[in-house]
N, C-alpha and C. Protein backbone atom coordinates (compact mmCIF):
# COMPACT_ATOMS: atom_id res chain seq x y z
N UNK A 1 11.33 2.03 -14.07
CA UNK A 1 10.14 1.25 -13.86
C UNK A 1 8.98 2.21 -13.61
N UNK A 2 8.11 1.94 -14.16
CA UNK A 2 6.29 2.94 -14.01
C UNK A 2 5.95 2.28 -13.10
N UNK A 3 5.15 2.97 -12.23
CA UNK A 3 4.79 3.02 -10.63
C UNK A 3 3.25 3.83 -11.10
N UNK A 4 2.04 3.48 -10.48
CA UNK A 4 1.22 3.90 -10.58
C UNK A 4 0.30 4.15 -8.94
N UNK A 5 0.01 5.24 -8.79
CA UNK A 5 -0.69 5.60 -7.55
C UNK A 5 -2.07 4.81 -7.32
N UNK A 6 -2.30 4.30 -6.50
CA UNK A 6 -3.40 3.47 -6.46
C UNK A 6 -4.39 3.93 -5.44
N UNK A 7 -4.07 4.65 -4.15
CA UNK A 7 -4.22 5.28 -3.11
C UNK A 7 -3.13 6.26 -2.33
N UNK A 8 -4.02 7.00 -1.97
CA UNK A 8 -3.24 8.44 -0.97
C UNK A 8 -3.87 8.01 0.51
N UNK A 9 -3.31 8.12 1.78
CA UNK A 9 -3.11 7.69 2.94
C UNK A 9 -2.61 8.90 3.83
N UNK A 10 -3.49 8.51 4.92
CA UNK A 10 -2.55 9.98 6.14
C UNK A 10 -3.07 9.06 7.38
N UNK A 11 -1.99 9.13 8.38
CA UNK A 11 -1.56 8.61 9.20
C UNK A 11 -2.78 8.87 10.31
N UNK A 12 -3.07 7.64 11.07
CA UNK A 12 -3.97 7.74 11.69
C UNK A 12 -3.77 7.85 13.25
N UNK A 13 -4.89 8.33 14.13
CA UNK A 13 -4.50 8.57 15.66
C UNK A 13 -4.15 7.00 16.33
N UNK A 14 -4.51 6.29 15.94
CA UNK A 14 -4.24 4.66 16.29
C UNK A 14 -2.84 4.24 15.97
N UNK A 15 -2.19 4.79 15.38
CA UNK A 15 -0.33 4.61 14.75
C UNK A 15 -0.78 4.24 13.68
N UNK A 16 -1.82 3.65 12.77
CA UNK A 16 -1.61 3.09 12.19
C UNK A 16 -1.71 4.35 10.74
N UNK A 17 -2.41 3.70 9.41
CA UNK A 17 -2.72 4.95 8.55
C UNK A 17 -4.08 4.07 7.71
N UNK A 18 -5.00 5.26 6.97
CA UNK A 18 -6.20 5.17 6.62
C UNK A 18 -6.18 6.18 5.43
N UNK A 19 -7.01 5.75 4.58
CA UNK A 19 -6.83 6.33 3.36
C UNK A 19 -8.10 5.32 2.08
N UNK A 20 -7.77 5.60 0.75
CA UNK A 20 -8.50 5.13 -0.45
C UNK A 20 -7.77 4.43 -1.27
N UNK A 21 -8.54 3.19 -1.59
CA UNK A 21 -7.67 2.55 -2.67
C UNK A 21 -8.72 2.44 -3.98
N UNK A 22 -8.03 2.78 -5.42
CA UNK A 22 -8.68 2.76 -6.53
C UNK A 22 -7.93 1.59 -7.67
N UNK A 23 -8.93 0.40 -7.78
CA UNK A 23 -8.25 -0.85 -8.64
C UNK A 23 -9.34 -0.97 -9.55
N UNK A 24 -9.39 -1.71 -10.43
CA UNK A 24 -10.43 -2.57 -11.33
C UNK A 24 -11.78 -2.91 -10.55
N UNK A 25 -11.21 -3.42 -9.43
CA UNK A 25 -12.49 -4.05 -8.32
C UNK A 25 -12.70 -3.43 -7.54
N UNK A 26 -11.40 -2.78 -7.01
CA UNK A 26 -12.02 -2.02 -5.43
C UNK A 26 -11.81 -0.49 -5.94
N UNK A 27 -13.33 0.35 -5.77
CA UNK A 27 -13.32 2.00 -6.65
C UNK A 27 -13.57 2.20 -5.05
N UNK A 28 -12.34 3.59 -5.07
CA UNK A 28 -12.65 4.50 -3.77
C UNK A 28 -13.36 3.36 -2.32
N UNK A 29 -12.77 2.82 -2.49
CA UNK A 29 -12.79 1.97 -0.94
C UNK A 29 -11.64 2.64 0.48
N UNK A 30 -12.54 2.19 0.96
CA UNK A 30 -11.56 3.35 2.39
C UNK A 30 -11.07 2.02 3.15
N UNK A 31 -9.61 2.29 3.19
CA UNK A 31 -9.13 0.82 4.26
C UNK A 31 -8.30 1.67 4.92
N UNK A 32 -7.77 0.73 6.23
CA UNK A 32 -7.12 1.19 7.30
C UNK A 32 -5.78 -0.04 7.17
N UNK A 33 -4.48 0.45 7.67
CA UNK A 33 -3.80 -0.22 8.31
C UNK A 33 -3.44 -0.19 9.32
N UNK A 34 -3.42 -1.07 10.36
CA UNK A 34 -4.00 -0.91 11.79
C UNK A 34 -2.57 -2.02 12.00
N UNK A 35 -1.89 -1.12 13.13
CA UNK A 35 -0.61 -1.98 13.69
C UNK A 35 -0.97 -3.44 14.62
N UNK A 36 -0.70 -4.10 13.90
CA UNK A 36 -0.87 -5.64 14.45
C UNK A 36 -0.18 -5.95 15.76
N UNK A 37 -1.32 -6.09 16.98
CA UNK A 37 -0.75 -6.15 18.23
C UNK A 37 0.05 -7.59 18.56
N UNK A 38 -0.54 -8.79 18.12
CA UNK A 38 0.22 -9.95 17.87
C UNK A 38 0.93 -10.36 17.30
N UNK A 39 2.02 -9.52 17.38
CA UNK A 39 3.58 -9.81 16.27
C UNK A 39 3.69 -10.89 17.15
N UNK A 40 4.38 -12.33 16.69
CA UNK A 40 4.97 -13.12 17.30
C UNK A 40 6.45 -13.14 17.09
N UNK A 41 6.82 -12.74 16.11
CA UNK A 41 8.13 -13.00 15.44
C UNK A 41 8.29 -11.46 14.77
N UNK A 42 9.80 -11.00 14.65
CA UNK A 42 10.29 -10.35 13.90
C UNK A 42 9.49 -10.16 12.01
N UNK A 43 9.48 -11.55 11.58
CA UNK A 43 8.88 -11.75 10.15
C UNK A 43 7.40 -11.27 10.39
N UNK A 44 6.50 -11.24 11.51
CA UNK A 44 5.23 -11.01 11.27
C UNK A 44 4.90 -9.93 11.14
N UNK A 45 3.79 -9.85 10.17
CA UNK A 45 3.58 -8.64 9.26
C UNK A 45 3.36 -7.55 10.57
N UNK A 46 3.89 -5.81 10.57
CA UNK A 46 3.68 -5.20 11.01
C UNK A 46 1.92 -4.06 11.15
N UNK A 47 1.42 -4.55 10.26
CA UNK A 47 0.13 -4.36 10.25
C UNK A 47 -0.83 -5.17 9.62
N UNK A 48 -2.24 -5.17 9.91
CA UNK A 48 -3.20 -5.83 9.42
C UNK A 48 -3.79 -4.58 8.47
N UNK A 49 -4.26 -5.09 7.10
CA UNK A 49 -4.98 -4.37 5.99
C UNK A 49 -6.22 -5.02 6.38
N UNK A 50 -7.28 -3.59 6.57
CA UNK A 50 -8.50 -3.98 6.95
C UNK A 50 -9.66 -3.11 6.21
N UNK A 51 -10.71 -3.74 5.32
CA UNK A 51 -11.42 -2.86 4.75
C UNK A 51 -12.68 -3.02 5.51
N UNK A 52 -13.38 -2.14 6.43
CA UNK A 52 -13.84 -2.23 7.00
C UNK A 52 -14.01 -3.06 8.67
N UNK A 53 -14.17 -4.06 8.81
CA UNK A 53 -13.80 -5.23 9.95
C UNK A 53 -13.27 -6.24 9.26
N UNK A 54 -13.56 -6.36 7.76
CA UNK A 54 -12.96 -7.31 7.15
C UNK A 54 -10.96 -7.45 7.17
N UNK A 55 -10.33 -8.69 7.31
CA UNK A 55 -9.00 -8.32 7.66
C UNK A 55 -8.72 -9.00 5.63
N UNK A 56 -8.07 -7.92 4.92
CA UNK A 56 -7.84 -8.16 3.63
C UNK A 56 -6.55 -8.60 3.29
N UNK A 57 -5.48 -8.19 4.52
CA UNK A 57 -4.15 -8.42 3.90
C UNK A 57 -3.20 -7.88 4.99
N UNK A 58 -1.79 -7.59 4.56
CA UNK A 58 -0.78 -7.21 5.86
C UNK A 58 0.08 -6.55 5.20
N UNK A 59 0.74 -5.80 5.89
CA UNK A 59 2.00 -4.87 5.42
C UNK A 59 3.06 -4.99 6.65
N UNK A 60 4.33 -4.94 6.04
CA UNK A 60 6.07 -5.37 6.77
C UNK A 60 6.32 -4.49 5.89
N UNK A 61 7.16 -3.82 7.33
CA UNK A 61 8.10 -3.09 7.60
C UNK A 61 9.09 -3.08 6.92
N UNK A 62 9.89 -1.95 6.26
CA UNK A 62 10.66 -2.61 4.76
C UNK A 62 11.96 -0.69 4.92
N UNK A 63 13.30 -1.09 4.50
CA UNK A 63 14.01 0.17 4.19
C UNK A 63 14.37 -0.52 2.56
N UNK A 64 14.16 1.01 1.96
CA UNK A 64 14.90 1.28 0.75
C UNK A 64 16.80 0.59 0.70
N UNK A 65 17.02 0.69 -0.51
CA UNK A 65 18.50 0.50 -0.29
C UNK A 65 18.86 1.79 -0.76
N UNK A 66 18.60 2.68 -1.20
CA UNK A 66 18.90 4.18 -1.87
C UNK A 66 19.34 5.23 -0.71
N UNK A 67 20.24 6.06 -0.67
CA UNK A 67 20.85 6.88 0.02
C UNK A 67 20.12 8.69 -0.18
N UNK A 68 19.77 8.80 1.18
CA UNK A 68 19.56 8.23 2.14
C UNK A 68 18.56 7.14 2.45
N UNK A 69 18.50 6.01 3.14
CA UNK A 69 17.57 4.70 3.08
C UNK A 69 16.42 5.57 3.70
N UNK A 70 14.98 5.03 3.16
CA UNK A 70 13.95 5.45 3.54
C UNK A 70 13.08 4.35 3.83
N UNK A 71 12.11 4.20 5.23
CA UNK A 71 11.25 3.68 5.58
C UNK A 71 9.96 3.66 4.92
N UNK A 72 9.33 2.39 4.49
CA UNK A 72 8.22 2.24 3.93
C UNK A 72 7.49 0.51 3.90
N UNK A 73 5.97 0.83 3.53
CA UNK A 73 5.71 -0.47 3.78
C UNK A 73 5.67 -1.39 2.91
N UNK A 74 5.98 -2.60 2.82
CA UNK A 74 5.33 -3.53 1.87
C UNK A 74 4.06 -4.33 2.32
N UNK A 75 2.97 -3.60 1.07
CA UNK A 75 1.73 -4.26 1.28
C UNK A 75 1.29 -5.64 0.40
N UNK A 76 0.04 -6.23 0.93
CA UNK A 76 0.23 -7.35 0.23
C UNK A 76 -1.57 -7.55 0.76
N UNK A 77 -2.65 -7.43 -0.27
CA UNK A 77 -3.86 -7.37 -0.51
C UNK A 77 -4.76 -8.57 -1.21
N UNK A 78 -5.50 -8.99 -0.54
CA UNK A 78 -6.50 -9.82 -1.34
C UNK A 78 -7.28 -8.98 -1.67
N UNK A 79 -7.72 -9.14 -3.05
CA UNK A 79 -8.97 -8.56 -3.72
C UNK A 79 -10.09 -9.27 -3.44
N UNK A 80 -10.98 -8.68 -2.17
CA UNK A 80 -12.50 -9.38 -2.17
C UNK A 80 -12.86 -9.87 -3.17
N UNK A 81 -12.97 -9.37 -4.53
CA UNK A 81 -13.95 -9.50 -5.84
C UNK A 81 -12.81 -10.77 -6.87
N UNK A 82 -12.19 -10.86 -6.69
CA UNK A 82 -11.06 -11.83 -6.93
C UNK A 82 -9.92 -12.34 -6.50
N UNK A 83 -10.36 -13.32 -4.86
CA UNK A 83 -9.66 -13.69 -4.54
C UNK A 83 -8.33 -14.59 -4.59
N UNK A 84 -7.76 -14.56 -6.27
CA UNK A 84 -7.09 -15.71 -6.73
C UNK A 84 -6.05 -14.41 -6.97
N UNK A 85 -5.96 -13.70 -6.94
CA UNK A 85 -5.11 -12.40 -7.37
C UNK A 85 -4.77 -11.17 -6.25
N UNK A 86 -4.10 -11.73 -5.41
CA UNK A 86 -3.57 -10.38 -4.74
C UNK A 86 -2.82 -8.66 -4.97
N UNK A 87 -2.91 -7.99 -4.38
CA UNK A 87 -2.77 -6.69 -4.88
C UNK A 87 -1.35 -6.88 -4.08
N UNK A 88 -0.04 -6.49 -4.68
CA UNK A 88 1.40 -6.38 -3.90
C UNK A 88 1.44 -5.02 -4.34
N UNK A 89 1.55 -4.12 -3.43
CA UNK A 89 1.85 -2.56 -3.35
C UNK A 89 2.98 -1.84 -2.27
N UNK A 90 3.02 -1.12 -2.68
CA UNK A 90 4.28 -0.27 -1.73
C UNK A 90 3.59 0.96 -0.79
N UNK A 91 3.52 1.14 0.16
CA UNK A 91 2.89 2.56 0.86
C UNK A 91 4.52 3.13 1.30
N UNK A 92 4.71 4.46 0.30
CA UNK A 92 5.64 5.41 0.82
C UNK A 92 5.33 6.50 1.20
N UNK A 93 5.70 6.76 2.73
CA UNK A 93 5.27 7.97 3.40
C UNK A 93 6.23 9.23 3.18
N UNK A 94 5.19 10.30 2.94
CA UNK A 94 6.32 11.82 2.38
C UNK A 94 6.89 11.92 3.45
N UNK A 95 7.96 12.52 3.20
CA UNK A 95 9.08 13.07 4.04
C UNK A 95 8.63 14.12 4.97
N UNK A 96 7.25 14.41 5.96
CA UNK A 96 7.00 14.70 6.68
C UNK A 96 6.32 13.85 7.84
N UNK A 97 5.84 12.62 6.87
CA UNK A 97 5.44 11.07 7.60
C UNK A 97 4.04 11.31 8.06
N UNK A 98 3.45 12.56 7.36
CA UNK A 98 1.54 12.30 8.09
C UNK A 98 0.94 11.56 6.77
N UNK A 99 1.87 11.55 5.92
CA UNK A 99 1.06 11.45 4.39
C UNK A 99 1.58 10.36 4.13
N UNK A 100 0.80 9.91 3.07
CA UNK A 100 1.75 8.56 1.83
C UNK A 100 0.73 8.05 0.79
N UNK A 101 1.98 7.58 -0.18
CA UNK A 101 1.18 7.49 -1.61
C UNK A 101 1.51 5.60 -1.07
N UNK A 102 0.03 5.26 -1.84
CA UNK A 102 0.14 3.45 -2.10
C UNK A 102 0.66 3.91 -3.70
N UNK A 103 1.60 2.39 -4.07
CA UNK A 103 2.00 2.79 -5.61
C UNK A 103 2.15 0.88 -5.80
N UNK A 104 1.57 0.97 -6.93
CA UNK A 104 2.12 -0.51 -7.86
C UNK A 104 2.83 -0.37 -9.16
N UNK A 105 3.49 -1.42 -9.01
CA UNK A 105 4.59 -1.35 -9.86
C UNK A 105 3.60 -1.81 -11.43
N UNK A 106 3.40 -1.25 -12.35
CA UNK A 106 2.63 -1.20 -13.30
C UNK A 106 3.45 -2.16 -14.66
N UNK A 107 2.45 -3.35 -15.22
CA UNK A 107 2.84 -4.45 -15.81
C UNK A 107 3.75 -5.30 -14.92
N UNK A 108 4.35 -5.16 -13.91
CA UNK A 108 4.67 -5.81 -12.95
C UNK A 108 4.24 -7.55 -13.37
N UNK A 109 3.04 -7.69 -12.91
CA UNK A 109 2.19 -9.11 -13.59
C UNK A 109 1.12 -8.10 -13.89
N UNK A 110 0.07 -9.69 -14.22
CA UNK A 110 -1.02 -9.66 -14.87
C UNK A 110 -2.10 -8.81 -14.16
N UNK A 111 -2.31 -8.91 -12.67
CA UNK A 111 -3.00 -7.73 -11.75
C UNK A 111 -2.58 -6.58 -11.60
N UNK A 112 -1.07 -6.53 -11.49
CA UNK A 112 -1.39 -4.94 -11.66
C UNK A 112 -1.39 -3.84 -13.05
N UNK A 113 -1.06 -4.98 -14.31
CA UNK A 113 -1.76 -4.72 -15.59
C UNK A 113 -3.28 -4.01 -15.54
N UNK A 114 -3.69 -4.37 -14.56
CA UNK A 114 -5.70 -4.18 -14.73
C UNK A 114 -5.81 -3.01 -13.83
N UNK A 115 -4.58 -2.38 -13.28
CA UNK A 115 -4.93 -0.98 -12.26
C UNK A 115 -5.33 -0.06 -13.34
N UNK A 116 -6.51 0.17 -13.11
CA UNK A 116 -7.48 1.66 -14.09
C UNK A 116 -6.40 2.62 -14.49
N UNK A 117 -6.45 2.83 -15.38
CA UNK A 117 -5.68 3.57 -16.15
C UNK A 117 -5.65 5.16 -16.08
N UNK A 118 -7.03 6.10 -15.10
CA UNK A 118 -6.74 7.09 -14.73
C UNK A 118 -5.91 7.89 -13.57
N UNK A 119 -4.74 6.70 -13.12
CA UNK A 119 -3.94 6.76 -12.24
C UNK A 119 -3.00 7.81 -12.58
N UNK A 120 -2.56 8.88 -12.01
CA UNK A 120 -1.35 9.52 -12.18
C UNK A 120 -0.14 8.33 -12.04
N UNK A 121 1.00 8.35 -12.90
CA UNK A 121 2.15 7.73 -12.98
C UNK A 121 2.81 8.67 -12.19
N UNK A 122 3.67 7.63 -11.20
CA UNK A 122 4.40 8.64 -10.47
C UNK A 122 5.53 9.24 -11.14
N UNK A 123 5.88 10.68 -10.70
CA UNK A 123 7.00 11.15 -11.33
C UNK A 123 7.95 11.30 -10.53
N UNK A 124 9.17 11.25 -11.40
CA UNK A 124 10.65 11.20 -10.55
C UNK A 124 11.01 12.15 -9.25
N UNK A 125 11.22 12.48 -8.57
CA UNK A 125 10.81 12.97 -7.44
C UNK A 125 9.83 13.38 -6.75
N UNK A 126 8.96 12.41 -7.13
CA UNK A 126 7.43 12.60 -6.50
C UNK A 126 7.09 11.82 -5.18
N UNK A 127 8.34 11.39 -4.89
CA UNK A 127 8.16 10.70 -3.22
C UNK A 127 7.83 9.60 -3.17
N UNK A 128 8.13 8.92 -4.87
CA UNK A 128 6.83 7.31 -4.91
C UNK A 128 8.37 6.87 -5.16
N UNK A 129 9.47 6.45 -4.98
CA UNK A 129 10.33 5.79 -5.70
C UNK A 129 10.22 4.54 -5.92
């Protein structure tokens, strides 16, 4: 499956992580994911996606099934500029955990068909699995 980099991320002094996302709609936008202090439940998303004060979306807490299992997030984005189409992305942090690539799964559907096409495709041991 093609995986396309959408944003690079480094871990922020708040726990959470901050970084750039590059789509059709959103060019070089700086968002944060900021650990959501009102978990009520196990299922509630482990962070709030925030572009600016605006709250855009959430990411849960997620392991690989691949050996060795690796920790990463599943994100899940409204596009300000088209809110009928959410952005579903993956944030995997390198194996030192200050860093991480956002990646969408490319033709996936019809939105992430429209991720700009000067994306590096991730390559096979490039930490995006």
């Amino acid at each position: 499956m093609r995986r396309r980099i959408i944003g690079r991320f480094t871990r922020s002094k708040q726990g959470g992580w901050e970084g750039e996302i590059n789509t059709l709609t959103i060019n070089k936008r700086r968002i944060r994911l900021v650990p959501n202090d009102n978990r009520i439940s196990d299922n509630s998303p482990a962070f709030r996606v925030m572009l600016g004060w605006e709250d855009i979306g959430e990411a849960w807490e997620r392991q690989s099934r691949g050996e060795p299992p690796r920790d990463y997030l599943r994100v899940r984005m409204d596009d300000p500029f088209c809110p009928n189409s959410p952005i579903n992305a993956v944030l995997w942090p390198a194996d030192e955990g200050l860093s991480a690539k956002m990646v969408v799964n490319a033709g996936a559907d019809s939105r992430t068909d429209r991720v700009r096409g000067d994306y590096q495709a991730e390559q096979p041991g490039d930490g995006g699995r």
